[in-house]
Protein backbone atom coordinates (compact mmCIF):
# COMPACT_ATOMS: atom_id res chain seq x y z
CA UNK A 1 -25.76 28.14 -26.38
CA UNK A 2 -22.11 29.69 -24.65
CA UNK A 3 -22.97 26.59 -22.43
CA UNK A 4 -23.15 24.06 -25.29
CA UNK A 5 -20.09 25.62 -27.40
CA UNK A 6 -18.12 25.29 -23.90
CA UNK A 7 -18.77 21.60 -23.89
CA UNK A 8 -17.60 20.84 -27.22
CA UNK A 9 -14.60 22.88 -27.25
CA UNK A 10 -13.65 20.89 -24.00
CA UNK A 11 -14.36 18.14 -25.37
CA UNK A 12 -12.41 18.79 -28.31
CA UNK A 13 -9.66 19.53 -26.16
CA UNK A 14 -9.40 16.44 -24.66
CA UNK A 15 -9.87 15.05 -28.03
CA UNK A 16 -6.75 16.59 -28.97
CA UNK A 17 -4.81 15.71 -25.96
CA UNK A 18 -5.75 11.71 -26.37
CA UNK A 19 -4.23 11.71 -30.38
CA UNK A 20 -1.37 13.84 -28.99
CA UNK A 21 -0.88 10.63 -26.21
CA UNK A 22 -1.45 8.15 -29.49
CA UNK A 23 1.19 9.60 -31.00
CA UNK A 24 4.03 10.00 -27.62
CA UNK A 25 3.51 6.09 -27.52
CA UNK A 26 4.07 5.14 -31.03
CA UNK A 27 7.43 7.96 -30.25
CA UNK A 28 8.08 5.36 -26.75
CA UNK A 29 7.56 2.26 -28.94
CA UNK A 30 10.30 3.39 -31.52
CA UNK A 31 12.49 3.67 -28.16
CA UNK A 32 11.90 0.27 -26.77
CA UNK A 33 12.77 -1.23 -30.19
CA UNK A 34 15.78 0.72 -30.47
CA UNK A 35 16.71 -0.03 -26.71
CA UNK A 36 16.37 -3.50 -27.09
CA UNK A 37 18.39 -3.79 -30.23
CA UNK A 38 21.34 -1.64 -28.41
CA UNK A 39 21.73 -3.97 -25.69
CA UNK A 40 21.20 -6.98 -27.99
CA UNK A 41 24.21 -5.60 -29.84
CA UNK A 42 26.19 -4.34 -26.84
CA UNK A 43 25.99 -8.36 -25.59
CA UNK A 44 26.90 -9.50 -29.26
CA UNK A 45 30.30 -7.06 -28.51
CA UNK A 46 31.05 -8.62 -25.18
CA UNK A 47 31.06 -11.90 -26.86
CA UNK A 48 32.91 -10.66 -29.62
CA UNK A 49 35.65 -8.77 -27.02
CA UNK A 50 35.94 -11.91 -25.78
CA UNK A 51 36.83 -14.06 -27.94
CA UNK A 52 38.80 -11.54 -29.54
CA UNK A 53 41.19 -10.50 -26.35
CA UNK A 54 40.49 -13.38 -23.96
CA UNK A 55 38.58 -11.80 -21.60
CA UNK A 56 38.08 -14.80 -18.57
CA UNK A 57 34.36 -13.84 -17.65
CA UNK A 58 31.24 -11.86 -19.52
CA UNK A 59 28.56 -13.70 -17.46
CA UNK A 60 28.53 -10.99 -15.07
CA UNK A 61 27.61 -8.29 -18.04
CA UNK A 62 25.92 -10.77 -19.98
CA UNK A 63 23.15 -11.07 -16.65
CA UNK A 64 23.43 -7.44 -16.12
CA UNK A 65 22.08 -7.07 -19.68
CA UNK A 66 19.53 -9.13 -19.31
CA UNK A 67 18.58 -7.40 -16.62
CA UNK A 68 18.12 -4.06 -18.24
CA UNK A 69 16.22 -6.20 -20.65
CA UNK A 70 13.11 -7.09 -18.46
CA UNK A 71 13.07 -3.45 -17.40
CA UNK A 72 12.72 -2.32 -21.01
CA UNK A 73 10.18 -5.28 -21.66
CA UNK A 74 7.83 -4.05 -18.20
CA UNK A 75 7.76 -0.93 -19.82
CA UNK A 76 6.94 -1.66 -23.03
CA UNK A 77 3.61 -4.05 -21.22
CA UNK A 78 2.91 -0.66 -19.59
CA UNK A 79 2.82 1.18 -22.83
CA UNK A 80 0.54 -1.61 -23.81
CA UNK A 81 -1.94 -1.07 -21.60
CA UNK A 82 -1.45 2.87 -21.86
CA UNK A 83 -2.33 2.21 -25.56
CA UNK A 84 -5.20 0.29 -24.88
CA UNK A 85 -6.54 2.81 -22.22
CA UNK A 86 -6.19 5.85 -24.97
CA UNK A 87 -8.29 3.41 -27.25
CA UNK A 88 -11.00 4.09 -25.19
CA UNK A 89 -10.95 7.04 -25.47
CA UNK A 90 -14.78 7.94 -26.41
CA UNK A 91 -15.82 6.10 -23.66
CA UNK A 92 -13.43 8.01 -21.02
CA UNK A 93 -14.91 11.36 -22.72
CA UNK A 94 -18.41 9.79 -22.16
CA UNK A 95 -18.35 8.57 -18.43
CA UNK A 96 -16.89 12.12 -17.86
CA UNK A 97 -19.05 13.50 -19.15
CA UNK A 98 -22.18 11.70 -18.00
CA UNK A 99 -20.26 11.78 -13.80
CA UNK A 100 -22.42 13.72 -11.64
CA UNK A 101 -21.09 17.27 -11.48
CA UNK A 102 -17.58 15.64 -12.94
CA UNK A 103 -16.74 14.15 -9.98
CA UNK A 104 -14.29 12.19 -11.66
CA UNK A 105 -11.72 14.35 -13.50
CA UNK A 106 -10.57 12.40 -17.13
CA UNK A 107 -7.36 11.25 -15.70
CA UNK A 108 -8.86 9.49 -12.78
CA UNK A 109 -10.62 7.76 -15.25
CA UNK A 110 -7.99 7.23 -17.16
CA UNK A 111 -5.82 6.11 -14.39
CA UNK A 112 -8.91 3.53 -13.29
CA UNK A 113 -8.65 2.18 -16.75
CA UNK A 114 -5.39 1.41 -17.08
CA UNK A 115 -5.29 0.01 -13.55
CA UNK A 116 -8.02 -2.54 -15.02
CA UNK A 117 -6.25 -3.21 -17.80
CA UNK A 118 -3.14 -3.81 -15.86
CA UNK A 119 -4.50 -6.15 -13.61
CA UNK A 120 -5.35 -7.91 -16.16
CA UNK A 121 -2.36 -8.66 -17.84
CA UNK A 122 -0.35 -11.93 -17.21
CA UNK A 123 2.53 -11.36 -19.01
CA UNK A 124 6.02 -11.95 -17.62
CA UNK A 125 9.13 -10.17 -18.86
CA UNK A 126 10.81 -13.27 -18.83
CA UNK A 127 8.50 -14.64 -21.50
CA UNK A 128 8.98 -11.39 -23.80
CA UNK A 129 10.50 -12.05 -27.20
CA UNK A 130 13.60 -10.09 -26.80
CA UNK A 131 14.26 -11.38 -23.57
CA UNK A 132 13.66 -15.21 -24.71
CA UNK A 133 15.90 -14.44 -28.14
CA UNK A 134 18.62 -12.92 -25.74
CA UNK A 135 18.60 -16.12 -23.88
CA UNK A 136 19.20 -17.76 -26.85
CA UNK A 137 21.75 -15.81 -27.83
CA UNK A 138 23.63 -15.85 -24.92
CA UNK A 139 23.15 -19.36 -23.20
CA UNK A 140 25.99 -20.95 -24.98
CA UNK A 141 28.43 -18.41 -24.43
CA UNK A 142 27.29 -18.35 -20.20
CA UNK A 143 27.08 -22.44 -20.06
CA UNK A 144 30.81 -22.57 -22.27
CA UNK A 145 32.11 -20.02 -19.20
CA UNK A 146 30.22 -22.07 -16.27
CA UNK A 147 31.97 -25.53 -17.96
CA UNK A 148 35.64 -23.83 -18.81
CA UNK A 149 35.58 -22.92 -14.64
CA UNK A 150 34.78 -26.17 -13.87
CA UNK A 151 37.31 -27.41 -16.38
CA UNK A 152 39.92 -24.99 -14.95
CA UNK A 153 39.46 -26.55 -11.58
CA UNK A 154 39.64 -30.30 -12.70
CA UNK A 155 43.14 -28.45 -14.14
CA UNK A 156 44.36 -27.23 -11.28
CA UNK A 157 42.70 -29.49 -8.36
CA UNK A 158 41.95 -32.93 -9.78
CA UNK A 159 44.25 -35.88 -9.41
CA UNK A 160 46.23 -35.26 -12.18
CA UNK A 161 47.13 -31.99 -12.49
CA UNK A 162 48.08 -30.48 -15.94
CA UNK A 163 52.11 -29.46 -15.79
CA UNK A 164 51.61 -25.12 -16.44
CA UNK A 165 55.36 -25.44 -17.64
CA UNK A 166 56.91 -25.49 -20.86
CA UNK A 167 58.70 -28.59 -21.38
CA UNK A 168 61.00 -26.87 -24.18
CA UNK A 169 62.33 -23.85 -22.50
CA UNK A 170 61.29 -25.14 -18.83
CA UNK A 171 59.54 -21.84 -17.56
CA UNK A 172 55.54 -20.90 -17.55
CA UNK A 173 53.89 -21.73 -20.58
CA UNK A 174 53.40 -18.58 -23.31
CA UNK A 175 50.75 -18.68 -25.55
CA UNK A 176 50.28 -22.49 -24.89
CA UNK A 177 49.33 -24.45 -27.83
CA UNK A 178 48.47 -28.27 -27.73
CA UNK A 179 49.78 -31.17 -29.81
CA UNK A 180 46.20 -32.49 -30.97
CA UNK A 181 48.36 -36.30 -31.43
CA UNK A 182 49.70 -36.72 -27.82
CA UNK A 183 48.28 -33.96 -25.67
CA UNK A 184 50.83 -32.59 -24.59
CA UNK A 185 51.28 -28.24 -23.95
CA UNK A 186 54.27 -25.93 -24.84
CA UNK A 187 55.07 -22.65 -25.65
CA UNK A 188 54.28 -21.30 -28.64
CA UNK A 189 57.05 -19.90 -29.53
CA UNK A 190 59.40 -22.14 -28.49
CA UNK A 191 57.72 -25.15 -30.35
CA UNK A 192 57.87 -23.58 -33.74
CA UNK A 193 61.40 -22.70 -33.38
CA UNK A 194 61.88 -26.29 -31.88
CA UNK A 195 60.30 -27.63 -35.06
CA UNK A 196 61.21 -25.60 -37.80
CA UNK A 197 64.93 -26.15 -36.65
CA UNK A 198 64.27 -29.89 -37.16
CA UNK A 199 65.02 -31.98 -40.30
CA UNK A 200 61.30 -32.20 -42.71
CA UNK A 201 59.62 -29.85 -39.80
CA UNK A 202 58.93 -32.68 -37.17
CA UNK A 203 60.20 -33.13 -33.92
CA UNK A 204 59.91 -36.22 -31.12
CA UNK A 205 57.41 -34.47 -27.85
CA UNK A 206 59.85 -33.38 -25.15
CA UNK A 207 57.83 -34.72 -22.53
CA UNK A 208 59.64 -37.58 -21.01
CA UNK A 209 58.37 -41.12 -21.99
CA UNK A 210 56.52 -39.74 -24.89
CA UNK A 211 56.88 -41.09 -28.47
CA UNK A 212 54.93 -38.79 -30.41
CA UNK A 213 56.23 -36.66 -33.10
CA UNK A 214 55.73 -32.43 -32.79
CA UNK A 215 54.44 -31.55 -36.67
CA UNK A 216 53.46 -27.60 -37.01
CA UNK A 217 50.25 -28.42 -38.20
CA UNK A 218 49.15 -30.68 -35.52
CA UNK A 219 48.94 -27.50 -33.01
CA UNK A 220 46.04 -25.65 -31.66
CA UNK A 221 45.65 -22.64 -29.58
CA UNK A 222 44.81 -24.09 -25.94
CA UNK A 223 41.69 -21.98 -24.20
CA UNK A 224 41.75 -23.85 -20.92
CA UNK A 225 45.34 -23.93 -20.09
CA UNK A 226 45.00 -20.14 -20.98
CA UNK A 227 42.76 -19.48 -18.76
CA UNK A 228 44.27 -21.34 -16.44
CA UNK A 229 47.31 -19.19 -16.51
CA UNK A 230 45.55 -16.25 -16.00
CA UNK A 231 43.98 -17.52 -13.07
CA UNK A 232 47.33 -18.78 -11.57
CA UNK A 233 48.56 -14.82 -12.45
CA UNK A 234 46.07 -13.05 -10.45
C-alpha cells in the first residue's frame, strides 16, 4: 500500500513538473514575440536615423539584425518541439513507468523525444515569418544603398564626372540642391541668395553655356551628390 501511494505521489510529481514546463514555454513564447518586435523596431529606427541625419550605410546593421533574427526564430522551432515533447506527457510518465527497473530516467525520455521530434522538423529560419516580413521591410532600403554606391561611383569614376563645386561661390558644394530643369548642382545657400536677389525670383544657371533659368521652386535636395561629398571627405 506505502508502495502504491509512493508511485502516485511520484507520479504526481512529475505531473506537476510537466504543467510547470507548459507554463515556462508559454513565459519563452511571450519573449520571442517581444524579441522579434524589438529588433523589428530597432531596424525601423536605423532607417528612420537615416534618412533623418544622412547616415551613408545601415546595411551592415540592417544584416546584423537579421542575423539575430534567425537566432530568435531557431529558438522559437526548439520551443516548438519542447512543446510538443511536454504534450506527451502521459506517454513519457507511461514508458517510465512500464522501463524495466526505470532504466530510463523521465528526462532521457524526454530528451529522446524531442530529439525525434527535432529530426523531424524541416523548417528553416530563413522561411520564418518574422524573418521573411523583415526582408520585406528592409530590401528596399539595402537595394536603394547597394544602387546609390554604384551611383556614387558612376559620379566619381565614369566618363563624365559630376563637377563637386559650386558654380556660384566656386568652392565645395554645401548642402547641394539640384535644378530639376537643367541639372545642374549648387550650394544651397548660395542659390537662394543668388535668386532671391534677382528681379521676380529667377535667375539664368551659372554654369557656362547653360540657358536655363534658376526658379526657387525648381530645387531639390540632392542625395547622391551628398553622399558623394561625404565620401570625397573621409
Amino acid at each position: 500500500m506505502a508502495s502504491t501511494s509512493t508511485a502516485s505521489s511520484s507520479r504526481l510529481g512529475r505531473d506537476i513538473e510537466l504543467r510547470e514546463s507548459a507554463s515556462d514555454c508559454r513565459f519563452f513564447d511571450e519573449i520571442i514575440k517581444k524579441s522579434f518586435k524589438c529588433y523589428s523596431d530597432a531596424a525601423e529606427d536605423f532607417m528612420e536615423i537615416k534618412e533623418n541625419y544622412g547616415i551613408d550605410s545601415i546595411e551592415d546593421k540592417l544584416d546584423t539584425i537579421e542575423e539575430y533574427l534567425g537566432n530568435i526564430a531557431a529558438v522559437q522551432y526548439e520551443m516548438d518541439n519542447i512543446k510538443k515533447v511536454i504534450g506527451e506527457g502521459d506517454n513519457i510518465l507511461q514508458e517510465y513507468s512500464e522501463s524495466e527497473e526505470n532504466s530510463e530516467s523521465v528526462i532521457d525520455i524526454f530528451d529522446r523525444h524531442l530529439e525525434n521530434f527535432k529530426s523531424q522538423d524541416t523548417r528553416n529560419v530563413n522561411t520564418h515569418p518574422a524573418v521573411i516580413e523583415y526582408k520585406r521591410i528592409t530590401e528596399k532600403e539595402i537595394e536603394g544603398e547597394r544602387g546609390a554606391l554604384e551611383g556614387d561611383e558612376d559620379l566619381m569614376m565614369g566618363q563624365v564626372q559630376r563637377s563637386l563645386t559650386c558654380p556660384i561661390t566656386l568652392k565645395d558644394l554645401e548642402k547641394p540642391v539640384k535644378n530639376t530643369t537643367c541639372g545642374h548642382i549648387y550650394s544651397k545657400d548660395a542659390v537662394l541668395a543668388h535668386v532671391r536677389s534677382r528681379p521676380a525670383g529667377r535667375a539664368k544657371c551659372p554654369v557656362g553655356g547653360c540657358p536655363e533659368m534658376i526658379l526657387e521652386h525648381n530645387l531639390e535636395a540632392d542625395k547622391d551628390t551628398e553622399r558623394a561629398l561625404r565620401r570625397q571627405r573621409k
